[in-house]
PDB file of N, CA and C in Angstrom:
ATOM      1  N   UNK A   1       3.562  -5.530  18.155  1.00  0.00           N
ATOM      2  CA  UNK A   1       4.380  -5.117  17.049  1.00  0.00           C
ATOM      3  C   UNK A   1       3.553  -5.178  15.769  1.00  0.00           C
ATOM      4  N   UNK A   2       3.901  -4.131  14.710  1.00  0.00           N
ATOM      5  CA  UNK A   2       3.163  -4.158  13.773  1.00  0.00           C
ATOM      6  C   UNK A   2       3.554  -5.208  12.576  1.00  0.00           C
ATOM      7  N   UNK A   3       3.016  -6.382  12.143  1.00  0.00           N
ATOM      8  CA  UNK A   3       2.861  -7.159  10.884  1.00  0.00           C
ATOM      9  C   UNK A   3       3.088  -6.083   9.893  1.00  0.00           C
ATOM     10  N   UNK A   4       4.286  -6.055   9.177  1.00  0.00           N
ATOM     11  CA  UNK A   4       4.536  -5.083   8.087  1.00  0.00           C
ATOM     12  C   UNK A   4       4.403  -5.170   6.238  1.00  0.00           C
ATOM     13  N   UNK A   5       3.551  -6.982   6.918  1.00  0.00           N
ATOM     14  CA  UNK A   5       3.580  -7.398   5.634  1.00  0.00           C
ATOM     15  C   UNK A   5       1.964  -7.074   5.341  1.00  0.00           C
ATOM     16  N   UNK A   6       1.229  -7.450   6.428  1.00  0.00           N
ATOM     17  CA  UNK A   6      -0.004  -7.396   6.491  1.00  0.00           C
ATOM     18  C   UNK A   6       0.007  -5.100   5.941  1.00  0.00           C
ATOM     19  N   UNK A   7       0.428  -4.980   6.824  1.00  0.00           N
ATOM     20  CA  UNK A   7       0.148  -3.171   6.307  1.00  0.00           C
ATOM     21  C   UNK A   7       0.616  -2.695   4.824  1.00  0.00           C
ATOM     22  N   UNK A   8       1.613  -3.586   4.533  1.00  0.00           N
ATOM     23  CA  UNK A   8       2.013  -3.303   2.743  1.00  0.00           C
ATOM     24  C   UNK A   8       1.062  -4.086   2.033  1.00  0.00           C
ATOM     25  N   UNK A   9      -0.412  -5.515   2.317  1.00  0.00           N
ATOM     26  CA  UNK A   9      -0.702  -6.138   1.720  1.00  0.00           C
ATOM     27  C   UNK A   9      -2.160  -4.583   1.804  1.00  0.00           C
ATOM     28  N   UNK A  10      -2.483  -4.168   2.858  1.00  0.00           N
ATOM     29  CA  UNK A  10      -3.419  -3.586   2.964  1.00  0.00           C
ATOM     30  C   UNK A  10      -3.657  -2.182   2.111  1.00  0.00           C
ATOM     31  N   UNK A  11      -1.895  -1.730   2.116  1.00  0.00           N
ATOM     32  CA  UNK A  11      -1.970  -0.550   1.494  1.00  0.00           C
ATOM     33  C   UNK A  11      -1.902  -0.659  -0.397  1.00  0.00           C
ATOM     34  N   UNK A  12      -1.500  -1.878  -0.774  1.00  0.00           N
ATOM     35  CA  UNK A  12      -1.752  -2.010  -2.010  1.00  0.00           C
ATOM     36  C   UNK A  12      -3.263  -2.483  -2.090  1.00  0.00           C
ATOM     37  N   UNK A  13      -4.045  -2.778  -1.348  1.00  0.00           N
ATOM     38  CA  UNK A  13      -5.827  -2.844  -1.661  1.00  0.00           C
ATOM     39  C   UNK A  13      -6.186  -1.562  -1.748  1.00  0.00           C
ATOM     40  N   UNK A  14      -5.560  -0.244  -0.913  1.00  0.00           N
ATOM     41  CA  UNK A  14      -5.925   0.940  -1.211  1.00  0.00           C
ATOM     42  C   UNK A  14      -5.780   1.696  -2.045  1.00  0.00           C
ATOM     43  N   UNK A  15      -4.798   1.116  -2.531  1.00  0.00           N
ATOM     44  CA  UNK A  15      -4.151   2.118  -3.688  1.00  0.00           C
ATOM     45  C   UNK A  15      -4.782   1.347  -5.274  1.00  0.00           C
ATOM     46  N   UNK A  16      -5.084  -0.047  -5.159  1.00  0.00           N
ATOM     47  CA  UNK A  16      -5.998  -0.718  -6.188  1.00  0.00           C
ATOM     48  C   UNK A  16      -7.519  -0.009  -5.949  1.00  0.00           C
ATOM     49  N   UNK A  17      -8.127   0.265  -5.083  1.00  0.00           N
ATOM     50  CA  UNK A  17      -9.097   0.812  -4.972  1.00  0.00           C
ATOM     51  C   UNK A  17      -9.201   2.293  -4.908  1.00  0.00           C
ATOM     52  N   UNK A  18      -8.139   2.905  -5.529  1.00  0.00           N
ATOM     53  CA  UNK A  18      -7.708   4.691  -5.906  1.00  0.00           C
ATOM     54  C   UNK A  18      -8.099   4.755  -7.218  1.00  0.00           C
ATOM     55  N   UNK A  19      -8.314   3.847  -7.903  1.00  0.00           N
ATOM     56  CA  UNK A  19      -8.506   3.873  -9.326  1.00  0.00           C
ATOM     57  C   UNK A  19      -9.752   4.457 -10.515  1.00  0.00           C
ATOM     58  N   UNK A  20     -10.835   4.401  -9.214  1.00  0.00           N
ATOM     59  CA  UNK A  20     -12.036   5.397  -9.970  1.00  0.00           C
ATOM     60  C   UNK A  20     -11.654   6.931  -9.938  1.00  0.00           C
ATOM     61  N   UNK A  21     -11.103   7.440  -8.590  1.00  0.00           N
ATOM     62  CA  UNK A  21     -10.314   8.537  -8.247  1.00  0.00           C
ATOM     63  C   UNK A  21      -9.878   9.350  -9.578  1.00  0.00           C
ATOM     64  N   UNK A  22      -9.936  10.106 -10.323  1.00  0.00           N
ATOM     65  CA  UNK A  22      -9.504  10.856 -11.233  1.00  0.00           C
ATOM     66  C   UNK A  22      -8.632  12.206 -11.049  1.00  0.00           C
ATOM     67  N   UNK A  23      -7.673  12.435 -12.009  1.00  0.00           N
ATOM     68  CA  UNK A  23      -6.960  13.659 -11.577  1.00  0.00           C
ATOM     69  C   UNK A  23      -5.795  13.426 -10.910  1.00  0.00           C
ATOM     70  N   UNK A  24      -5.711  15.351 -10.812  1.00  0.00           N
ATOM     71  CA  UNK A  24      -4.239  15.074  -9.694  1.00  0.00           C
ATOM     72  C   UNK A  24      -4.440  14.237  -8.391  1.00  0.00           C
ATOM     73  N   UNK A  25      -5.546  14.555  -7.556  1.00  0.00           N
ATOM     74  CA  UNK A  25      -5.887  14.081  -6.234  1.00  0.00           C
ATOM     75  C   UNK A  25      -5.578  11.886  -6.676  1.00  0.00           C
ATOM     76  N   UNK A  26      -5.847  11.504  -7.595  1.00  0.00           N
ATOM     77  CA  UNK A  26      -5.476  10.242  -8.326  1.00  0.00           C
ATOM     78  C   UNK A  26      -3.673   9.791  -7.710  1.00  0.00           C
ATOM     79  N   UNK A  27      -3.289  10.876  -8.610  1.00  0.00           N
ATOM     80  CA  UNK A  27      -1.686  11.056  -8.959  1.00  0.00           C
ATOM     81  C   UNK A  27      -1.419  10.935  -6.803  1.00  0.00           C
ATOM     82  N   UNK A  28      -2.099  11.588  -6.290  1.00  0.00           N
ATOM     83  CA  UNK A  28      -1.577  12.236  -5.185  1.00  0.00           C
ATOM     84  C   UNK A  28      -1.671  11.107  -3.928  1.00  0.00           C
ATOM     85  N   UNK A  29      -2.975  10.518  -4.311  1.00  0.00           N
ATOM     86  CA  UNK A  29      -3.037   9.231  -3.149  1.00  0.00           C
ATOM     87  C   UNK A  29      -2.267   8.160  -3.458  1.00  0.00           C
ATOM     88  N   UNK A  30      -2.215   8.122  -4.925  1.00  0.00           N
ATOM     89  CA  UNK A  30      -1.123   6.673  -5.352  1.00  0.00           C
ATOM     90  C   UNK A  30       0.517   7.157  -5.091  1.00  0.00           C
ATOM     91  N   UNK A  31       0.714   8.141  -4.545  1.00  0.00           N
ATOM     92  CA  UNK A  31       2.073   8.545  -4.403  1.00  0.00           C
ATOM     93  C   UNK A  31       2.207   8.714  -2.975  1.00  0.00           C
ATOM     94  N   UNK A  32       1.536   8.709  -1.710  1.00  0.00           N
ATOM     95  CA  UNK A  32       1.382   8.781  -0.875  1.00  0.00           C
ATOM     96  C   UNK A  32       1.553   6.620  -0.457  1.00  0.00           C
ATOM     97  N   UNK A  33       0.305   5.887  -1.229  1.00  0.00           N
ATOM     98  CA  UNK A  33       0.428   4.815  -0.817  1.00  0.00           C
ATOM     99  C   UNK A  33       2.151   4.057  -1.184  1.00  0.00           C
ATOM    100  N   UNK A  34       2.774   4.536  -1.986  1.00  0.00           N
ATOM    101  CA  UNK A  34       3.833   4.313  -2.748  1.00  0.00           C
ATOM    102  C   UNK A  34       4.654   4.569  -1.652  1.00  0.00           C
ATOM    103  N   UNK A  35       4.579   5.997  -1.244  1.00  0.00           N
ATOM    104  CA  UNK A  35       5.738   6.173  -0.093  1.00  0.00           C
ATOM    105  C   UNK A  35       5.818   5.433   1.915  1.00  0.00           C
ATOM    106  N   UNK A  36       4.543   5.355   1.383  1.00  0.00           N
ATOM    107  CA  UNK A  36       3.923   4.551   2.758  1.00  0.00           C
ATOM    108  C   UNK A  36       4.702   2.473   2.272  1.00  0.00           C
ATOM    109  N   UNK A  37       4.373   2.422   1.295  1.00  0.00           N
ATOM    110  CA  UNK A  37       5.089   1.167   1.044  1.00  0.00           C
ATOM    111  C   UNK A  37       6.462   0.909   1.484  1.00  0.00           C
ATOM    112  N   UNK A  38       7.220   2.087   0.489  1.00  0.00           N
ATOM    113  CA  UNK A  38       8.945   2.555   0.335  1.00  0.00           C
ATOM    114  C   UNK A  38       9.062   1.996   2.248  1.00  0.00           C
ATOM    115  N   UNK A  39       8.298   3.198   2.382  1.00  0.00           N
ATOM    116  CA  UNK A  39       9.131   3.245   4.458  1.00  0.00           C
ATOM    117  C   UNK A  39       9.257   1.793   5.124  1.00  0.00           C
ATOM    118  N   UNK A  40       7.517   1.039   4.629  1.00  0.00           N
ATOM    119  CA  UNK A  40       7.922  -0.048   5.760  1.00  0.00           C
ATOM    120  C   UNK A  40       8.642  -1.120   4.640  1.00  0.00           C
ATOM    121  N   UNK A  41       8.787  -1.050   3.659  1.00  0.00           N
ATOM    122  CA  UNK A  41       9.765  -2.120   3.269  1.00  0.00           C
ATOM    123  C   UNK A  41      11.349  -1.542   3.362  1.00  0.00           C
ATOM    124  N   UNK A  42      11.885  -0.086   3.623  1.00  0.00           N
ATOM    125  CA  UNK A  42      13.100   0.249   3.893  1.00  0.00           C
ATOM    126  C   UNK A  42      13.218  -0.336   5.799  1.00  0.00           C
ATOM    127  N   UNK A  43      12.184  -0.492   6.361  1.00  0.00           N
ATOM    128  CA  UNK A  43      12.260  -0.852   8.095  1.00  0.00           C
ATOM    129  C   UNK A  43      12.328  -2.593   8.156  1.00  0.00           C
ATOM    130  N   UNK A  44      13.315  -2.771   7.218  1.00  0.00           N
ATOM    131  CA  UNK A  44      13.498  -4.314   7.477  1.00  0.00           C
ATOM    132  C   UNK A  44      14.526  -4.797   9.231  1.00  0.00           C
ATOM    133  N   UNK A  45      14.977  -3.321   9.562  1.00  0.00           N
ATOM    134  CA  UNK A  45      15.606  -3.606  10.505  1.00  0.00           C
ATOM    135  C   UNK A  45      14.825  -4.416  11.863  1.00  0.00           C
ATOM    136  N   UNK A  46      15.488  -4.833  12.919  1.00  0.00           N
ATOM    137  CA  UNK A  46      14.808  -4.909  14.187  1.00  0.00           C
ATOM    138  C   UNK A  46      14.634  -3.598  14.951  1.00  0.00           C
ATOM    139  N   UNK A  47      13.129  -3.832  15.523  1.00  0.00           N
ATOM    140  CA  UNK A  47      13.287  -2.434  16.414  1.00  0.00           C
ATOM    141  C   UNK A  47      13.560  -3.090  17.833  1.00  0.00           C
ATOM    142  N   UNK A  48      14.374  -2.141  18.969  1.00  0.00           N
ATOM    143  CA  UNK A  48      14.576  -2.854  20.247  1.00  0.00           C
ATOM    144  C   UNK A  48      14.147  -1.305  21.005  1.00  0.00           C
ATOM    145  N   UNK A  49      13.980  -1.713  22.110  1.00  0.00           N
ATOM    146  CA  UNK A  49      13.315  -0.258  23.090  1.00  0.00           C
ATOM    147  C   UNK A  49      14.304  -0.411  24.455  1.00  0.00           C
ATOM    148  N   UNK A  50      14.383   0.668  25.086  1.00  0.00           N
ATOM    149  CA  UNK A  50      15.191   0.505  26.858  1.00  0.00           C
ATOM    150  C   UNK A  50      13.957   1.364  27.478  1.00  0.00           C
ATOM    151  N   UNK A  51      14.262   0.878  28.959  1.00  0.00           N
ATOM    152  CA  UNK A  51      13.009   1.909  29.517  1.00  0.00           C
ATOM    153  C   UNK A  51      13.631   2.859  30.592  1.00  0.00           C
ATOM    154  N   UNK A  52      13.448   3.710  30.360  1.00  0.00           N
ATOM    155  CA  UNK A  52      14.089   4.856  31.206  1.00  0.00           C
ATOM    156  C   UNK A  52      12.979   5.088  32.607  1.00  0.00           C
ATOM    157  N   UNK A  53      13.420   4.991  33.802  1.00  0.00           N
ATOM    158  CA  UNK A  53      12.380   5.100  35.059  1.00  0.00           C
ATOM    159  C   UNK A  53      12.814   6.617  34.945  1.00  0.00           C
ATOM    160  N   UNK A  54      11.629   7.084  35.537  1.00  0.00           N
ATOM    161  CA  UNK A  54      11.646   9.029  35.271  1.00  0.00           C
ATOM    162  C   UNK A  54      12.012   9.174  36.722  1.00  0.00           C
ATOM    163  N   UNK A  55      12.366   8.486  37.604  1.00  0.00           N
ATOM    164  CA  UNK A  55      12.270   8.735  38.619  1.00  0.00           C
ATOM    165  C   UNK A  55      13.888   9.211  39.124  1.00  0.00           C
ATOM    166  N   UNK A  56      14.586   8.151  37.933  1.00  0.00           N
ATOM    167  CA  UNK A  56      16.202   8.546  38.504  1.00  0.00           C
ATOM    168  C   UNK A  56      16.423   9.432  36.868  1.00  0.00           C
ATOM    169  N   UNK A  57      15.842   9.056  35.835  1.00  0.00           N
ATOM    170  CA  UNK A  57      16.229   9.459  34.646  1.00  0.00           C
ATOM    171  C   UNK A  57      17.326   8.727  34.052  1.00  0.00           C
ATOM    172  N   UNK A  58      17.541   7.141  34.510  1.00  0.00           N
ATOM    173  CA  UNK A  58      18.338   6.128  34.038  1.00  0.00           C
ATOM    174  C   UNK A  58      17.778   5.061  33.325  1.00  0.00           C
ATOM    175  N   UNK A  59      18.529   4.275  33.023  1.00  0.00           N
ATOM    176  CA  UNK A  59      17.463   3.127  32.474  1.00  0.00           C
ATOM    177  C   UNK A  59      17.114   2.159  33.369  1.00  0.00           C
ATOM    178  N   UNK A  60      15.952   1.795  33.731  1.00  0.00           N
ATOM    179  CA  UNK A  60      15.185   0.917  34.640  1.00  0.00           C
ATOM    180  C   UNK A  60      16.193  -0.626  34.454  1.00  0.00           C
ATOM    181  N   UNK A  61      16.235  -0.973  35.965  1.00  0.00           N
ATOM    182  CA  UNK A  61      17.454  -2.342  36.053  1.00  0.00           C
ATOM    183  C   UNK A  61      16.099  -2.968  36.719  1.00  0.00           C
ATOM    184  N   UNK A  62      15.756  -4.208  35.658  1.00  0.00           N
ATOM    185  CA  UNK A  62      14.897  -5.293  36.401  1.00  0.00           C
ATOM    186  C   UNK A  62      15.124  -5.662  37.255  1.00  0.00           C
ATOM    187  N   UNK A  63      16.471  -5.923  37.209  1.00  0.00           N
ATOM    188  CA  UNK A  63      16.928  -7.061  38.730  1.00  0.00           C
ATOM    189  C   UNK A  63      16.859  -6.263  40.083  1.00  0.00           C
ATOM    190  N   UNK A  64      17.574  -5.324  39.791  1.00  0.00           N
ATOM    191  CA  UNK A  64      16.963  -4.139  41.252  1.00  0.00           C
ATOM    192  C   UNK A  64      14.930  -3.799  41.744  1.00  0.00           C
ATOM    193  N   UNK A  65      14.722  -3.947  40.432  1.00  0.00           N
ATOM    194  CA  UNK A  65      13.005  -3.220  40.400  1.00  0.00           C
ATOM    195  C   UNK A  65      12.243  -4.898  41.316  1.00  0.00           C
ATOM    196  N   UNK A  66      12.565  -5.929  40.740  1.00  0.00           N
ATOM    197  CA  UNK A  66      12.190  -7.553  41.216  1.00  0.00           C
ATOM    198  C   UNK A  66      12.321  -7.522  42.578  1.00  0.00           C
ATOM    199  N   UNK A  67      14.445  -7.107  42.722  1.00  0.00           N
ATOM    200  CA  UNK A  67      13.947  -7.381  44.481  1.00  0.00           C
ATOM    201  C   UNK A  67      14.132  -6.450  45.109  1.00  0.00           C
ATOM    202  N   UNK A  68      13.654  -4.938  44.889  1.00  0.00           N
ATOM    203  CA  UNK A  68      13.271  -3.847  46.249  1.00  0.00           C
ATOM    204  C   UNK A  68      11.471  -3.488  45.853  1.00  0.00           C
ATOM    205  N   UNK A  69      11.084  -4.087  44.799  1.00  0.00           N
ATOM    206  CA  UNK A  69      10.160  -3.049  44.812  1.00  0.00           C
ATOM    207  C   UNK A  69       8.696  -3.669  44.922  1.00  0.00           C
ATOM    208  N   UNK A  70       7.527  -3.368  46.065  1.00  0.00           N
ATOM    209  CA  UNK A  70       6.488  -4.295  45.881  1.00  0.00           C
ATOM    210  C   UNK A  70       5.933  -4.530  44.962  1.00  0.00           C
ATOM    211  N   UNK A  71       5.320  -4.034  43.794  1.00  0.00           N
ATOM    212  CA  UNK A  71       4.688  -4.347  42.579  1.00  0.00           C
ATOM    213  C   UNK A  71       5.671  -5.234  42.238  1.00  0.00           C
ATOM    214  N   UNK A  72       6.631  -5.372  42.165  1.00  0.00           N
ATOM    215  CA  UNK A  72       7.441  -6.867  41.254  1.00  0.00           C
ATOM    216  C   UNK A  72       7.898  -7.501  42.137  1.00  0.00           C
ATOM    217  N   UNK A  73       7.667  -7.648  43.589  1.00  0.00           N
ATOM    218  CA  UNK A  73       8.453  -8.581  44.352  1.00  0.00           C
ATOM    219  C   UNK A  73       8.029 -10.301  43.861  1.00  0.00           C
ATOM    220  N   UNK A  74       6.910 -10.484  43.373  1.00  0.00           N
ATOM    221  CA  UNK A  74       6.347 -11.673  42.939  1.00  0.00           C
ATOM    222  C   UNK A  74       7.446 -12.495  41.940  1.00  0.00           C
ATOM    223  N   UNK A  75       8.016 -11.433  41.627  1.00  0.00           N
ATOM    224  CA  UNK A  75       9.301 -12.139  39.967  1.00  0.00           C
ATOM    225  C   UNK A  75      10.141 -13.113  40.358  1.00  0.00           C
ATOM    226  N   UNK A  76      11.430 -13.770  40.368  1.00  0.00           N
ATOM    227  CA  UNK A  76      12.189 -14.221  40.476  1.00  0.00           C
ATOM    228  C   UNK A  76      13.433 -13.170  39.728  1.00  0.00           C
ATOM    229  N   UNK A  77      13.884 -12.214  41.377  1.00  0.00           N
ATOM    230  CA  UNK A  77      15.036 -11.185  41.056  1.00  0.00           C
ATOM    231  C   UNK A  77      16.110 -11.422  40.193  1.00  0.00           C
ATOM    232  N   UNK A  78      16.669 -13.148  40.201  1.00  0.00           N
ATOM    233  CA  UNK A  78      17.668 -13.863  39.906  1.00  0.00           C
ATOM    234  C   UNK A  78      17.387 -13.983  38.657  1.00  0.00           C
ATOM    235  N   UNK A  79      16.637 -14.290  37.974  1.00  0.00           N
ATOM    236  CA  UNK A  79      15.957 -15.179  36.435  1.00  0.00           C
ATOM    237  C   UNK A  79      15.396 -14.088  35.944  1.00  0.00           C
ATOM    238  N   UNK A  80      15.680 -12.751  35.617  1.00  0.00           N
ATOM    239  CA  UNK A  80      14.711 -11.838  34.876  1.00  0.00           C
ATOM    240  C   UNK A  80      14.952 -12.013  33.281  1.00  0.00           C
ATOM    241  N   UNK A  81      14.072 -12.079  32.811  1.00  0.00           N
ATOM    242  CA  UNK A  81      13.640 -11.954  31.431  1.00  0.00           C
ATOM    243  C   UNK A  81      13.849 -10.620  31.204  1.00  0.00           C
ATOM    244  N   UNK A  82      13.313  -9.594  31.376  1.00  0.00           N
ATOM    245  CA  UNK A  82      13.362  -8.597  31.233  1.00  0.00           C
ATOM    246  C   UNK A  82      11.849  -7.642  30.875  1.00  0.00           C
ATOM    247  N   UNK A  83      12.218  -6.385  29.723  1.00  0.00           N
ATOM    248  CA  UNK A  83      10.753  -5.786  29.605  1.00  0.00           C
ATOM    249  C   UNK A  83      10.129  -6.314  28.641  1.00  0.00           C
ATOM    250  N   UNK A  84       8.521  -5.835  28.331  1.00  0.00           N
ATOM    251  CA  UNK A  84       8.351  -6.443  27.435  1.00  0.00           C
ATOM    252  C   UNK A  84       7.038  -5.381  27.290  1.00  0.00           C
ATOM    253  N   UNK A  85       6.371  -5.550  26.015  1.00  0.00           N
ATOM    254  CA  UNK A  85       4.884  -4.262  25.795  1.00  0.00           C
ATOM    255  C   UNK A  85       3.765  -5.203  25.178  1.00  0.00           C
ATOM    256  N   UNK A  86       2.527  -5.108  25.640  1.00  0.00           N
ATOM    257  CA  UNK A  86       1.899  -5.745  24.736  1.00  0.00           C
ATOM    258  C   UNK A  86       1.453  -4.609  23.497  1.00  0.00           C
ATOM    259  N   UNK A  87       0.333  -5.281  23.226  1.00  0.00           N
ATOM    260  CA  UNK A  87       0.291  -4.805  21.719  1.00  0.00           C
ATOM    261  C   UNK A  87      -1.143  -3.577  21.846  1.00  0.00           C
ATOM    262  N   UNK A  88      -1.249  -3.183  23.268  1.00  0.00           N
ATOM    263  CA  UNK A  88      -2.161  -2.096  23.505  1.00  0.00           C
ATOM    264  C   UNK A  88      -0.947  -1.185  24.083  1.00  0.00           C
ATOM    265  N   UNK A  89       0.638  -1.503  24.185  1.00  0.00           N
ATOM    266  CA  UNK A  89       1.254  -0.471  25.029  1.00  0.00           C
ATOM    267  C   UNK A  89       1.615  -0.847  25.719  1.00  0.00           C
ATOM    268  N   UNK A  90       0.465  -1.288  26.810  1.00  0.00           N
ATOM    269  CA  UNK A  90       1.320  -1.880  28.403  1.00  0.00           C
ATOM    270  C   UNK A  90       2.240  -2.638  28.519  1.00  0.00           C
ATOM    271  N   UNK A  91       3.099  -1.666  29.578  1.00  0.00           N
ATOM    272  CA  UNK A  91       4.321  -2.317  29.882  1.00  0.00           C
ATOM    273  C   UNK A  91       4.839  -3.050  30.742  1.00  0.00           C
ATOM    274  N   UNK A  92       5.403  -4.627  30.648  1.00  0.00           N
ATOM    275  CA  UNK A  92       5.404  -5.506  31.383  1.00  0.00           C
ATOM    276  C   UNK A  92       6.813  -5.566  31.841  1.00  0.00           C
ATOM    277  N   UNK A  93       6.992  -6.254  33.630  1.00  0.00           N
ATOM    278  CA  UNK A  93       8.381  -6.742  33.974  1.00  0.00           C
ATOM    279  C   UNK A  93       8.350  -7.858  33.676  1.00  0.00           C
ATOM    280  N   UNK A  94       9.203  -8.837  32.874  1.00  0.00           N
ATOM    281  CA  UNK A  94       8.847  -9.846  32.447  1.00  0.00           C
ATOM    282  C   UNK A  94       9.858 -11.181  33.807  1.00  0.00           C
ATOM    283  N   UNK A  95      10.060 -12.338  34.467  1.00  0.00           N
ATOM    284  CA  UNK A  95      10.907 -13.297  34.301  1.00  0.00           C
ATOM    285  C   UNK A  95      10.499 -14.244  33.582  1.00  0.00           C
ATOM    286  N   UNK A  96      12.005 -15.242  33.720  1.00  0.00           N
ATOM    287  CA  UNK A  96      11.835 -16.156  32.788  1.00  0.00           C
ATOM    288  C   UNK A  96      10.883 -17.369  33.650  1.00  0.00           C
ATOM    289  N   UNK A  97      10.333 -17.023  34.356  1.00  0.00           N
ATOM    290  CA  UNK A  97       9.335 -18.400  34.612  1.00  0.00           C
ATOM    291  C   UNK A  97       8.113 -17.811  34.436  1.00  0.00           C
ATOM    292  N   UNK A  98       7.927 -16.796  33.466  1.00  0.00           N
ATOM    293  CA  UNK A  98       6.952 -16.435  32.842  1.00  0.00           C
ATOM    294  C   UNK A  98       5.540 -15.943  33.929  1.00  0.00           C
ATOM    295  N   UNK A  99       6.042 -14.902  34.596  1.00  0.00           N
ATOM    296  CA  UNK A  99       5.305 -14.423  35.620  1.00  0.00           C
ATOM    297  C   UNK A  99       5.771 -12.875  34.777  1.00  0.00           C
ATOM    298  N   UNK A 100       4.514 -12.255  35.186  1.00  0.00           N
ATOM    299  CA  UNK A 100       4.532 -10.764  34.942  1.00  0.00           C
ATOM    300  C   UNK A 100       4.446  -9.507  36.085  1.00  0.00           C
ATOM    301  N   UNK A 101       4.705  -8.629  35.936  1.00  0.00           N
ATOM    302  CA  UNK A 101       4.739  -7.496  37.096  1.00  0.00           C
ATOM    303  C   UNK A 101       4.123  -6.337  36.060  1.00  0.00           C
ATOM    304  N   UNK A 102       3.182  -5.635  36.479  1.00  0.00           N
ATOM    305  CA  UNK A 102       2.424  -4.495  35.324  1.00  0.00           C
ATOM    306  C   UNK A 102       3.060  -3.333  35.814  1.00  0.00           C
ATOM    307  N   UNK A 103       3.755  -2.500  34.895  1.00  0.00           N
ATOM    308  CA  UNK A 103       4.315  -1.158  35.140  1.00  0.00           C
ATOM    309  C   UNK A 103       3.991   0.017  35.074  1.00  0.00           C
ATOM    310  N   UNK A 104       4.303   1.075  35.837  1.00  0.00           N
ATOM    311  CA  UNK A 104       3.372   2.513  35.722  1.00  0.00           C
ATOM    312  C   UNK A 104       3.643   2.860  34.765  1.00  0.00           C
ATOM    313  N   UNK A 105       2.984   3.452  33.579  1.00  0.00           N
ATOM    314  CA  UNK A 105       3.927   4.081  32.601  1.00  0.00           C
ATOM    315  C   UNK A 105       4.290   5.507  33.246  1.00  0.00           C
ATOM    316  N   UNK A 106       3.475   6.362  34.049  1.00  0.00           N
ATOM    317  CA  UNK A 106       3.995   7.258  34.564  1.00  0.00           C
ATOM    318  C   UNK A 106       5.281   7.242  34.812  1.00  0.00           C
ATOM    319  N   UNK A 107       5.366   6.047  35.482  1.00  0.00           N
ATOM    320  CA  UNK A 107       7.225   6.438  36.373  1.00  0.00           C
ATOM    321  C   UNK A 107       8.109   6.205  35.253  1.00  0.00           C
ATOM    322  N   UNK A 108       7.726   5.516  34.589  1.00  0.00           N
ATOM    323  CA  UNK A 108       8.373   4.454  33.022  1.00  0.00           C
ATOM    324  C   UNK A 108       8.063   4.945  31.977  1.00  0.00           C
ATOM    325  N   UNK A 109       9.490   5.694  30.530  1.00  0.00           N
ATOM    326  CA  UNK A 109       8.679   5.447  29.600  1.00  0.00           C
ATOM    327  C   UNK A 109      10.217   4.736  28.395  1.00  0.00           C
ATOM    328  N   UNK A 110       9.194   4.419  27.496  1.00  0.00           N
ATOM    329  CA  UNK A 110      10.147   3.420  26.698  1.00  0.00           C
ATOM    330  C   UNK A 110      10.456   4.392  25.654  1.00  0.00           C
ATOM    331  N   UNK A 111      11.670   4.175  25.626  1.00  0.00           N
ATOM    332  CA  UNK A 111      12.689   4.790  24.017  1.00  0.00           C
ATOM    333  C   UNK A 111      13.110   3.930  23.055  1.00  0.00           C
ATOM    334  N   UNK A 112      12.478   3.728  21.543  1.00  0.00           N
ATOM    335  CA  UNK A 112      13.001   2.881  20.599  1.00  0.00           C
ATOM    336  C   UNK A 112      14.116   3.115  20.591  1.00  0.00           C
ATOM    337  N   UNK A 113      14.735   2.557  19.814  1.00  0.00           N
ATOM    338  CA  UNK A 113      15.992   1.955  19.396  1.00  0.00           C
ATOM    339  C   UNK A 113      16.206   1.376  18.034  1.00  0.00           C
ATOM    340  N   UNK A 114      16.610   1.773  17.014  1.00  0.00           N
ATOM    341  CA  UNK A 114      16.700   1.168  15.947  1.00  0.00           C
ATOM    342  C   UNK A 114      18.154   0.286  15.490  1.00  0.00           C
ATOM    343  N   UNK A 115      17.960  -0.350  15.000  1.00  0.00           N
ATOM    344  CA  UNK A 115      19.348  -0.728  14.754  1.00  0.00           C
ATOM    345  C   UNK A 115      20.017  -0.104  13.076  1.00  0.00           C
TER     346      UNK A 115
END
């Protein structure tokens, strides 16, 4: 997940460093970093995702995927945690005794959700 404080701390170093910049092109990057600010401080919401398996075109049920399917038979079907992404993408079956199952993204893909 993206640190949104860290990307608004970064984009005001850019826009402090727009300042030799002269002209409209001046006017044009400091209004760009401005609106890039606006967005992620208007995204105070939580983001949440579901994962749709392409295979039925439903949303993927851990507890079914844990106990029919070999790549996740390792989980505990009963105790699922659920999904989860790291921070390159990949998408994990998660349980709660903190065991993982690695997912195709082929068959799988994730849809945000905003609140």
């Amino acid at each position: 997940m993206i640190n949104k404080d860290k990307v608004i701390t970064a984009l005001k170093q850019v826009k402090d460093e727009i300042n030799p910049v002269s002209g409209s092109r001046k006017a044009r990057l400091r209004d760009a970093v401005d609106d890039a600010i606006t967005l992620l401080k208007e995204q105070e919401h939580s983001e949440t995702f579901i994962v749709i398996d392409n295979e039925t075109g439903e949303e993927a049920n851990p507890y079914n995927i844990a106990l029919y399917e070999d790549w996740a038979k390792h989980l505990c079907y009963c105790d699922m945690e659920g999904w989860a992404i790291e921070d390159d993408g990949t998408l994990l079956l998660v349980d709660e005794c903190g065991r993982v199952a690695y997912a195709d993204r082929k068959r799988f893909k994730v849809k945000w959700e905003y609140d």
